[in-house]
N, C-alpha and C. Protein backbone atom coordinates (compact mmCIF):
# COMPACT_ATOMS: atom_id res chain seq x y z
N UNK A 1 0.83 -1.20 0.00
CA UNK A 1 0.00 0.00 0.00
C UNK A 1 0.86 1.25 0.00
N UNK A 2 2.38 1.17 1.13
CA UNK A 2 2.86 2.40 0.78
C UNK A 2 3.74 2.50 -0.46
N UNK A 3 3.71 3.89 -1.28
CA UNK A 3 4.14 3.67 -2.58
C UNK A 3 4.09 5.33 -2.73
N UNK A 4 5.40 5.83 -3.11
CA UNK A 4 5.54 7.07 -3.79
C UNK A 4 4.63 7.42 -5.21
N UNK A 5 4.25 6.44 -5.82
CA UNK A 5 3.65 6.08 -7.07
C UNK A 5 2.31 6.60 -7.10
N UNK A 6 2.06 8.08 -7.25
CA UNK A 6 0.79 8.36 -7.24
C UNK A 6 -0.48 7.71 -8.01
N UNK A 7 -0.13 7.20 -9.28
CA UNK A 7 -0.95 6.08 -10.02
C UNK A 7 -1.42 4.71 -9.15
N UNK A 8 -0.15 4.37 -8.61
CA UNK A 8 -0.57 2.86 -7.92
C UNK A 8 -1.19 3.21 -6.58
N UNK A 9 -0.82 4.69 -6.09
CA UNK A 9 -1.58 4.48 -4.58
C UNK A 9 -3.47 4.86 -4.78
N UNK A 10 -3.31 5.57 -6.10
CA UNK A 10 -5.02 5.77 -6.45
C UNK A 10 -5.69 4.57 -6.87
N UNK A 11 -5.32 3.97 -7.83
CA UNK A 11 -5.28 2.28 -8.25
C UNK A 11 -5.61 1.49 -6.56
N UNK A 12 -5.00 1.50 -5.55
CA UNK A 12 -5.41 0.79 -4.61
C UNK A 12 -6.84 1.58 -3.69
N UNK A 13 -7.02 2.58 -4.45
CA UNK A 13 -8.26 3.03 -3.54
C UNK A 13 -9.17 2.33 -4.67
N UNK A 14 -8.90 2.82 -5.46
CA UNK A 14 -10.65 2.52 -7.04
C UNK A 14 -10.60 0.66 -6.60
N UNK A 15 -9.39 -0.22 -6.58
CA UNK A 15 -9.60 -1.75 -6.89
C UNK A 15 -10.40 -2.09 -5.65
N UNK A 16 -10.00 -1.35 -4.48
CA UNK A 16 -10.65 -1.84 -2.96
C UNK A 16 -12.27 -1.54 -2.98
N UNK A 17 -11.90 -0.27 -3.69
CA UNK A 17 -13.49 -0.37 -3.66
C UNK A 17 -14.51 -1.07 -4.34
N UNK A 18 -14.08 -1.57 -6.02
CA UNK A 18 -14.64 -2.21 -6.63
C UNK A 18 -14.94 -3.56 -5.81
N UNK A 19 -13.99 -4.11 -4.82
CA UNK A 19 -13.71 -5.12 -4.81
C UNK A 19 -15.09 -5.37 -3.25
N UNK A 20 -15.08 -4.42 -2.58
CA UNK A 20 -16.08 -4.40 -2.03
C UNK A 20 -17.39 -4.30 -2.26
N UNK A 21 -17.55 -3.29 -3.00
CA UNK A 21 -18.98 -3.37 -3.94
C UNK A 21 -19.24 -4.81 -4.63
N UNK A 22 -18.29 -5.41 -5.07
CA UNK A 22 -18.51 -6.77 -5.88
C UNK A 22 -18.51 -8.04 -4.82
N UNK A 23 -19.01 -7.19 -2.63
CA UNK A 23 -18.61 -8.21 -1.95
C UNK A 23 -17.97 -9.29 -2.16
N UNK A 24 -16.15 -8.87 -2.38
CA UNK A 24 -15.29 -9.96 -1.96
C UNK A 24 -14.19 -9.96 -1.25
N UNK A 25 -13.56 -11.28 -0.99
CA UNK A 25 -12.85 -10.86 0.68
C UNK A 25 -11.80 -9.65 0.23
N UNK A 26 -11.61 -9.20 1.82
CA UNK A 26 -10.47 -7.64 1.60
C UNK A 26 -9.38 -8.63 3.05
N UNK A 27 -8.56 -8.15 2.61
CA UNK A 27 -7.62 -8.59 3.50
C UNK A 27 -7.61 -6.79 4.44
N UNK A 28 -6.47 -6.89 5.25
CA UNK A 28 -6.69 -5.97 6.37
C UNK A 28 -6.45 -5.20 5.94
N UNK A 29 -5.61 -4.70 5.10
CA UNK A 29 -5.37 -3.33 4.77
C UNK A 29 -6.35 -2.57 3.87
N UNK A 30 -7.10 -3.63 2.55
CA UNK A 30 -8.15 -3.21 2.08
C UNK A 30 -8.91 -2.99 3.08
N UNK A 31 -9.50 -3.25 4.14
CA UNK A 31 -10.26 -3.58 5.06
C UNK A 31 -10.46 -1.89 5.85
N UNK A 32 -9.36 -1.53 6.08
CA UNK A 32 -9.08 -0.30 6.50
C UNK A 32 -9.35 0.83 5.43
N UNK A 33 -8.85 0.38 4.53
CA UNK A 33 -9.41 1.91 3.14
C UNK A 33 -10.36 1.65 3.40
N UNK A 34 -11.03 0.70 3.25
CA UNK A 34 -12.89 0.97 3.14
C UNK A 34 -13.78 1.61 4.13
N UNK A 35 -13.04 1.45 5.34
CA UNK A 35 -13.59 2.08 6.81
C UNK A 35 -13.68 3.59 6.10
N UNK A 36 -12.36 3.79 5.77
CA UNK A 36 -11.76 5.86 5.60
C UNK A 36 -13.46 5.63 4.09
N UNK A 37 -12.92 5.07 3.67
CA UNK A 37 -14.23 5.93 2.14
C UNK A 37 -15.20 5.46 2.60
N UNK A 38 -15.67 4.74 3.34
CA UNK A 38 -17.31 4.78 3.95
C UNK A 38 -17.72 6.11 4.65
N UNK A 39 -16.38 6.56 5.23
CA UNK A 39 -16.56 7.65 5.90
C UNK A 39 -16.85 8.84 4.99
N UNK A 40 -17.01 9.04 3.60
CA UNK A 40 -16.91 10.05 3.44
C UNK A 40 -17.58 9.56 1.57
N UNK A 41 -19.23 8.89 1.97
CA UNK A 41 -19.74 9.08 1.17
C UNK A 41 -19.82 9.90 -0.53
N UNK A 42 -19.36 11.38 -0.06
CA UNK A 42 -19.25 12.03 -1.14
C UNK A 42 -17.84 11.92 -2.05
N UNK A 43 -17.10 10.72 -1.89
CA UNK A 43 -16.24 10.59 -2.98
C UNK A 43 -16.88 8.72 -3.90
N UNK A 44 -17.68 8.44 -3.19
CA UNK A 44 -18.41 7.09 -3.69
C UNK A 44 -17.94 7.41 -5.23
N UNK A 45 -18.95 8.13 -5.80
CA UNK A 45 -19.34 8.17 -7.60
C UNK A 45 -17.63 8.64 -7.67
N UNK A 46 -16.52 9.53 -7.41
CA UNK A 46 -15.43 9.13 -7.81
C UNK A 46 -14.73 8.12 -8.14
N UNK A 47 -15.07 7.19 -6.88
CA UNK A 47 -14.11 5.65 -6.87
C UNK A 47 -15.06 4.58 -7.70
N UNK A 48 -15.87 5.05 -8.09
CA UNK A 48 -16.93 4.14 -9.43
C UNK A 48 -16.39 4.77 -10.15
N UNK A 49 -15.37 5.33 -10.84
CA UNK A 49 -15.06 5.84 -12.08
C UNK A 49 -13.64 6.46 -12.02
N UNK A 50 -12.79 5.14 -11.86
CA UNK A 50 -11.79 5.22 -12.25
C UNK A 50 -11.13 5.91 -13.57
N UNK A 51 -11.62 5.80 -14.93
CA UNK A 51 -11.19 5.73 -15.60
C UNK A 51 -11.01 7.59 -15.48
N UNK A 52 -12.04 8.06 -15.56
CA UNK A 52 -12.36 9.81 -14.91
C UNK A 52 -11.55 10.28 -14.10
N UNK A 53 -10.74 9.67 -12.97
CA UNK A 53 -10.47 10.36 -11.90
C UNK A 53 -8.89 9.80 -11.94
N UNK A 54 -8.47 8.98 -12.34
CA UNK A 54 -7.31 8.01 -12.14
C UNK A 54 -6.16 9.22 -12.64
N UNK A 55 -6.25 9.94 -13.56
CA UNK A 55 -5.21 11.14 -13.68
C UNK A 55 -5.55 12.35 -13.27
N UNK A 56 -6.86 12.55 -13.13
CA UNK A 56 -7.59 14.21 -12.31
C UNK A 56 -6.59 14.55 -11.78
N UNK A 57 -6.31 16.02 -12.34
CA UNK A 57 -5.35 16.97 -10.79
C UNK A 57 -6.32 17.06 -10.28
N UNK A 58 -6.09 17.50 -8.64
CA UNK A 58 -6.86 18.29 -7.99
C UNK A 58 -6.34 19.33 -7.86
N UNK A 59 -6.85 20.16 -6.91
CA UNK A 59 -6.02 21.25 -6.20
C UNK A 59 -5.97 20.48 -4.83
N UNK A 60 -4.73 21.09 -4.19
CA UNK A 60 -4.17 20.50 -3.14
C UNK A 60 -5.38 20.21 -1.74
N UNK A 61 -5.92 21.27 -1.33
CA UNK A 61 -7.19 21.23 -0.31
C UNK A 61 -7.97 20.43 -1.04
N UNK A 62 -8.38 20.09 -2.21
CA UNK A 62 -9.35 19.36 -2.78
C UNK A 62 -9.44 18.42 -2.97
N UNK A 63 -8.34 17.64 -3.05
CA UNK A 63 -8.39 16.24 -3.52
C UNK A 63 -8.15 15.03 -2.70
N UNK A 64 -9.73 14.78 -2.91
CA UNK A 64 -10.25 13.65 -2.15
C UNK A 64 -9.36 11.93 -1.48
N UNK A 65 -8.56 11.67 -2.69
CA UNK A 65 -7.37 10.81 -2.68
C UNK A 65 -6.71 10.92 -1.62
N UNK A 66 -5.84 12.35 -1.97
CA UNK A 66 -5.03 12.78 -0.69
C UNK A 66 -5.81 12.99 0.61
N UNK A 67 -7.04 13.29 0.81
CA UNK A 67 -7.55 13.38 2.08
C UNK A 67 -7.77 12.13 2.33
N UNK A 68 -8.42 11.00 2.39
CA UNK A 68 -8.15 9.30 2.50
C UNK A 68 -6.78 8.99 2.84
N UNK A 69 -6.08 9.57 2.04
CA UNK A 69 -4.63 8.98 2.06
C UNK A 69 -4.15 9.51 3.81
N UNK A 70 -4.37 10.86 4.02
CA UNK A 70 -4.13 11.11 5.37
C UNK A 70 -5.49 10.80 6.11
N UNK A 71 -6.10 10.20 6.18
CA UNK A 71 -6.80 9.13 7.08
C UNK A 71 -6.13 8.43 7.53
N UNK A 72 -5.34 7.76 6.40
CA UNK A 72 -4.99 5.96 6.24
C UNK A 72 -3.60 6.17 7.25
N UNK A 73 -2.78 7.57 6.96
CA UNK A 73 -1.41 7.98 7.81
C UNK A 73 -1.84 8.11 9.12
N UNK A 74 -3.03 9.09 9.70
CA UNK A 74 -2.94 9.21 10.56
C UNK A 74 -3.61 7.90 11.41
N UNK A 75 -4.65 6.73 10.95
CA UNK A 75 -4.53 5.90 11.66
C UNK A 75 -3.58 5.05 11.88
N UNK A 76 -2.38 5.17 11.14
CA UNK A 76 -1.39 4.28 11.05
C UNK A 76 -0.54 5.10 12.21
N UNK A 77 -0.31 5.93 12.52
CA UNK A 77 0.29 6.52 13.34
C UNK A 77 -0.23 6.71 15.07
N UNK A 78 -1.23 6.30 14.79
CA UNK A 78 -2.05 5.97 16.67
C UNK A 78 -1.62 4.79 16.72
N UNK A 79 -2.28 3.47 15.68
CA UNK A 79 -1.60 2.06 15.99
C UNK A 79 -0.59 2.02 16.35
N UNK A 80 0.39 2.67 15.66
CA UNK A 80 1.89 2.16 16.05
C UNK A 80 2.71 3.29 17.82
N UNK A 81 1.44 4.65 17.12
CA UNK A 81 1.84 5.28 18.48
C UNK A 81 3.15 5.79 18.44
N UNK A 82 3.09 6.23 16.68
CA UNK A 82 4.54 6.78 16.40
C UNK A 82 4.12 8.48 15.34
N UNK A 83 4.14 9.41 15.80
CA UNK A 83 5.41 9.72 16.75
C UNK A 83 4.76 9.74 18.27
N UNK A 84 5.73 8.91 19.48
CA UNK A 84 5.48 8.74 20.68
C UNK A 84 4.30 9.84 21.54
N UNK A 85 3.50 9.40 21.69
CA UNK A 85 2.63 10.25 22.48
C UNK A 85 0.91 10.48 21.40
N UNK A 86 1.31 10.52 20.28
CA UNK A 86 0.54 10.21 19.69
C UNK A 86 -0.88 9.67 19.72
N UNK A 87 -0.96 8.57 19.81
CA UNK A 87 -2.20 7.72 20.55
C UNK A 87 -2.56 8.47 22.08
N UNK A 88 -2.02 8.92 22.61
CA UNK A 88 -3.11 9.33 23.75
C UNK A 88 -3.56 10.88 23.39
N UNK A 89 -3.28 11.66 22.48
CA UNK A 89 -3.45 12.88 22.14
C UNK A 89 -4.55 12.75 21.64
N UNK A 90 -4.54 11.52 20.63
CA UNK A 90 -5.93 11.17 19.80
C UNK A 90 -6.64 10.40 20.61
N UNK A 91 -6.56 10.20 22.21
CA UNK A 91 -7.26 9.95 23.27
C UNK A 91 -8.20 10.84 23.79
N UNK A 92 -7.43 11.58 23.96
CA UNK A 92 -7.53 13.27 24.77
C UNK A 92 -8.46 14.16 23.82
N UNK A 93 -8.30 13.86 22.43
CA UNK A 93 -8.99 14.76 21.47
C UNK A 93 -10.31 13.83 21.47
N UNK A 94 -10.50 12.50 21.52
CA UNK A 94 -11.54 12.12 21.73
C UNK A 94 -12.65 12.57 22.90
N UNK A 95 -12.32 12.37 23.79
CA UNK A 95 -12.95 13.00 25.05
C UNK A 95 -13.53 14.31 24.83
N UNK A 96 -12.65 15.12 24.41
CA UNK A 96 -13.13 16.58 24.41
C UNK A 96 -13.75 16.72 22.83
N UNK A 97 -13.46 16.26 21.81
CA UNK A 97 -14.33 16.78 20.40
C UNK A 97 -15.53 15.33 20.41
N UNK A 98 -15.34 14.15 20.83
CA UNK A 98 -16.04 13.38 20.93
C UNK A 98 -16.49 12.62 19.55
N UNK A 99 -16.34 13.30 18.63
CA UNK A 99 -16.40 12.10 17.23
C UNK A 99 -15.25 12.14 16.33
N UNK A 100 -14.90 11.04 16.36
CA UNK A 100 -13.44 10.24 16.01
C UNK A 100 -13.63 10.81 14.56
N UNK A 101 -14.22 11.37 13.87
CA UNK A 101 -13.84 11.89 12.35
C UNK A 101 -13.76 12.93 12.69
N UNK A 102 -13.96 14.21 13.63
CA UNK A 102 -13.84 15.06 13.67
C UNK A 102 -12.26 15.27 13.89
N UNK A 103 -12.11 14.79 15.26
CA UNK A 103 -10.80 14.70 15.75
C UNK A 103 -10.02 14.32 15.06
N UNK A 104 -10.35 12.90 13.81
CA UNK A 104 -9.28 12.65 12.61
C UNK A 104 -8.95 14.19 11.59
N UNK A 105 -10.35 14.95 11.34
CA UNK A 105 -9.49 16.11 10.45
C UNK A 105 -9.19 16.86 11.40
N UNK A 106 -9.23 17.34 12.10
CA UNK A 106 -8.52 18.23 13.02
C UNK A 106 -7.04 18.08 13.30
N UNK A 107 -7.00 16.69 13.21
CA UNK A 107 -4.95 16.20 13.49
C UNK A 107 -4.76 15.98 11.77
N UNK A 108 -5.56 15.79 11.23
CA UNK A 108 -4.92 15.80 10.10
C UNK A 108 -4.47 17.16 9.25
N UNK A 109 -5.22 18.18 10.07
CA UNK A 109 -4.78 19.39 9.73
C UNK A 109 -3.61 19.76 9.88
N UNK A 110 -2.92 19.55 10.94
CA UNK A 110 -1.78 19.37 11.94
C UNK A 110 -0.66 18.42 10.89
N UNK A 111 -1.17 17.02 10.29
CA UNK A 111 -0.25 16.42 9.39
C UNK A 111 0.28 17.23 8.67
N UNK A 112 -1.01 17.77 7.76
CA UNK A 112 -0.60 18.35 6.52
C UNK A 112 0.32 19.68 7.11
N UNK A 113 0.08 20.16 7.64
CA UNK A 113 1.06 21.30 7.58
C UNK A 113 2.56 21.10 8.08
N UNK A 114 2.48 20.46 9.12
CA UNK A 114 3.69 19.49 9.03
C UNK A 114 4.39 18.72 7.79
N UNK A 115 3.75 18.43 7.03
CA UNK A 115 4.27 17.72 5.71
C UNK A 115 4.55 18.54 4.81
N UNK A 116 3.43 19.80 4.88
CA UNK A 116 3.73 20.81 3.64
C UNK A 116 5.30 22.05 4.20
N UNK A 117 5.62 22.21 5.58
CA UNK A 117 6.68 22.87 5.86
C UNK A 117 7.57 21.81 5.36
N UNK A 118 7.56 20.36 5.86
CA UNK A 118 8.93 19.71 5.34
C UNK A 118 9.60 19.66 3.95
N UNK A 119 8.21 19.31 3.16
CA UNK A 119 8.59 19.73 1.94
C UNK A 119 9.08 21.01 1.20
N UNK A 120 8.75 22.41 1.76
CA UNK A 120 8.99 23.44 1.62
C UNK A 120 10.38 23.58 1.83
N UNK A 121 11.16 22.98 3.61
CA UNK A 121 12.19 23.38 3.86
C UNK A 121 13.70 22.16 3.59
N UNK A 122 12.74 21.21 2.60
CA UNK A 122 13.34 20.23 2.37
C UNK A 122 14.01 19.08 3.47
N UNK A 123 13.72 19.37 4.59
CA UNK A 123 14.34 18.98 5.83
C UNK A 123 13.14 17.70 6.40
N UNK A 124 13.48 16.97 7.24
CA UNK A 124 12.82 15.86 7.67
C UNK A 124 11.57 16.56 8.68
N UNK A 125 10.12 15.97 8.12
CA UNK A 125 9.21 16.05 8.98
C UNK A 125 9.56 16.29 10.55
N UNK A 126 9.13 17.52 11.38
CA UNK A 126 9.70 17.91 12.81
C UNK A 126 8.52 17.39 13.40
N UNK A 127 8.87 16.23 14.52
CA UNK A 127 7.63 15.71 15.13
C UNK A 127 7.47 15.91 16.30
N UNK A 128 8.55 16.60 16.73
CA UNK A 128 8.02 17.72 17.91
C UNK A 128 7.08 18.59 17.82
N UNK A 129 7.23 19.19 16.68
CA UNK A 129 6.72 20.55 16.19
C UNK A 129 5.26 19.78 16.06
N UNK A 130 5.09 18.87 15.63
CA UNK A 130 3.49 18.57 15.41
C UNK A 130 3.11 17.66 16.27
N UNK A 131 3.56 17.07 17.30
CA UNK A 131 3.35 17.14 18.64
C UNK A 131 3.07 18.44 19.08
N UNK A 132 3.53 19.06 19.04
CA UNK A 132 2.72 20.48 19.84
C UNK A 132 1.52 21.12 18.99
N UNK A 133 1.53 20.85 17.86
CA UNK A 133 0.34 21.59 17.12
C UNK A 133 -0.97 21.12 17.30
N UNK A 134 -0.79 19.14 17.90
CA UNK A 134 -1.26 18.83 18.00
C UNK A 134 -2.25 18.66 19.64
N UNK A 135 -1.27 19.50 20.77
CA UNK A 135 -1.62 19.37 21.90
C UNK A 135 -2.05 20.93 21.52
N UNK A 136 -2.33 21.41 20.78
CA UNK A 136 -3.17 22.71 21.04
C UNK A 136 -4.55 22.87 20.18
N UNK A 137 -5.01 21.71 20.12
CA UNK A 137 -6.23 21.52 19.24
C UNK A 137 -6.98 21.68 20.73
């Protein structure tokens, strides 16, 4: 699933989904995309139409792909509870915002800007720095 390959990482959202709609088994990781795009109904008729969307630019805030895609990061990052502290922040944000998609874009806000300075300053993602962006939600 992880893959610099913007073709193959869209390719694994459109096949998972076909593959669900055509109820058949998903192993765990399909299993998990499908949780993130159930969540968010309004990209359905996208992922039915691969052929349409499989090269679409978006614009950066817009595109639906990339927002899934940081779903899929930031639950991967409570499981593992990396970067350290992590998982109980998205504890703590539970309690107080109380619905787990909310609290997912809210830290995912926090990703992206974290991701978009690294790339800017060419330097390695600072996970201090979004550790704290993230204790001030």
């Amino acid at each position: 699933m992880y893959t610099n390959n913007r073709d193959a990482y869209r390719q694994a959202f459109f096949t998972v989904w076909q593959k669900y709609q055509k109820k058949l088994p998903l192993d765990a990781t399909e299993a998990q995309l499908v949780e993130v795009i159930a969540l968010h109904p309004e990209y359905h008729a996208l992922l039915e139409n691969p052929a349409a969307y499989q090269q679409q630019e978006f614009e950066l805030e817009e595109n639906p792909l990339l927002h899934m895609s940081l779903h899929i990061a930031l639950r991967e990052q409570i499981r593992t509870n990396r970067p350290a502290g992590i998982a109980a922040i998205y504890d703590q944000l539970l309690e107080k915002l109380i619905h787990a998609h909310d609290v997912d874009h809210h830290m995912m806000a926090c990703l992206s800007q974290m991701i978009w300075k690294a790339q800017q300053t060419g330097e390695a993602p600072d996970e201090s720095e979004y550790l704290r962006l993230l204790n001030f939600i």
